[in-house]
Protein backbone atom coordinates (compact mmCIF):
# COMPACT_ATOMS: atom_id res chain seq x y z
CA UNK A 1 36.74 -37.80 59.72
CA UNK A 2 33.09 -36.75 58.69
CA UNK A 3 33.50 -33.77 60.01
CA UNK A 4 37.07 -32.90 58.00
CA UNK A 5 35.98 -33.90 54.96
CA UNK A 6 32.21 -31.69 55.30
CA UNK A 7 35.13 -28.32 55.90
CA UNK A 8 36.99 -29.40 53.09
CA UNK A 9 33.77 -29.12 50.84
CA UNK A 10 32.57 -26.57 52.41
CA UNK A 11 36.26 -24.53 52.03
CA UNK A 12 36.31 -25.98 48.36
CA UNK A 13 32.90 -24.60 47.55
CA UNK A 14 33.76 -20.72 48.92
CA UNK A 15 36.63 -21.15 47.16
CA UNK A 16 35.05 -21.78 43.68
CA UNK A 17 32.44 -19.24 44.54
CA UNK A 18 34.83 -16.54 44.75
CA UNK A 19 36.28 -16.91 41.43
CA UNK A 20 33.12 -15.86 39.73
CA UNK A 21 32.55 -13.25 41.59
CA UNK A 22 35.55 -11.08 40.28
CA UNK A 23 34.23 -11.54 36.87
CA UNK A 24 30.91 -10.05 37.87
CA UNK A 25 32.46 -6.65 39.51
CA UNK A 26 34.26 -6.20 35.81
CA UNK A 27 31.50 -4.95 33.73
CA UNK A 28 30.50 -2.89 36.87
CA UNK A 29 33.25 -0.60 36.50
CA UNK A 30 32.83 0.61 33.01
CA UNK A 31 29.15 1.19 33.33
CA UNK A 32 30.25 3.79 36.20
CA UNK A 33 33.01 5.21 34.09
CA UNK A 34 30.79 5.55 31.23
CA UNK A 35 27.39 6.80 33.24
CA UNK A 36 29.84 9.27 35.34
CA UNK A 37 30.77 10.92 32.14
CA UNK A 38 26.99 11.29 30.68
CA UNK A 39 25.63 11.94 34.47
CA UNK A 40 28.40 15.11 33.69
CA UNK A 41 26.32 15.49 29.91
CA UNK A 42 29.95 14.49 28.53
CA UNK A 43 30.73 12.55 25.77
CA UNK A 44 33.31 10.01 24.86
CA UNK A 45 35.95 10.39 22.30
CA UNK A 46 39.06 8.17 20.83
CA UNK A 47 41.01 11.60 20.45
CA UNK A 48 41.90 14.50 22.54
CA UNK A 49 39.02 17.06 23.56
CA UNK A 50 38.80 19.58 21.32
CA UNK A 51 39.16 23.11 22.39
CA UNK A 52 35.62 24.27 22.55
CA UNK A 53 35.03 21.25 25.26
CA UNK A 54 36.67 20.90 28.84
CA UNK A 55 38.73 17.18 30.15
CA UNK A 56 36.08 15.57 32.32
CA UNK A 57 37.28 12.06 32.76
CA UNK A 58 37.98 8.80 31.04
CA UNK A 59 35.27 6.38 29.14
CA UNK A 60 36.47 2.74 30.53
CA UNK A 61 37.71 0.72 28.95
CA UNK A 62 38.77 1.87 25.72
CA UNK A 63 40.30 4.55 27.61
CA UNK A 64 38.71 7.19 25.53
CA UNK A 65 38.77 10.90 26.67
CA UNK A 66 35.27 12.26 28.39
CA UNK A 67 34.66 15.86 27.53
CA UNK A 68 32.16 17.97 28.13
CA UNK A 69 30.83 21.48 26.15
CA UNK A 70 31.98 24.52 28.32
CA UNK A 71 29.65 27.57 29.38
């Protein structure tokens, strides 16, 4: 009975662990978004790339366009 009830903690606490841990991977994914597109010296705008500047990517998670100056 001991021995049940120390797995059932045990299971309970991984469980409640792994909840947490989603939230924390969030935030990761727009820093890459956003460093991809200045590692590429882009830059982020809320409106389509004007035509002096090339499509590059996306700036998560305002979904704003990443363009960069062409040669």
């Amino acid at each position: 009975m001991r021995t049940l009830c120390s797995l059932l903690l045990i299971g309970c606490l991984l469980f409640s662990y792994a909840t947490p841990v989603a939230g924390i991977l969030g935030p990761l994914r727009i820093q890459t978004d956003y460093h991809r597109c200045l590692r590429e010296k882009g830059f982020c705008l809320n409106a389509v790339c004007p035509r002096s500047t090339l499509f590059v990517g996306t700036c998560f998670p305002y979904k704003f366009y990443c363009c960069k100056f062409k040669r």
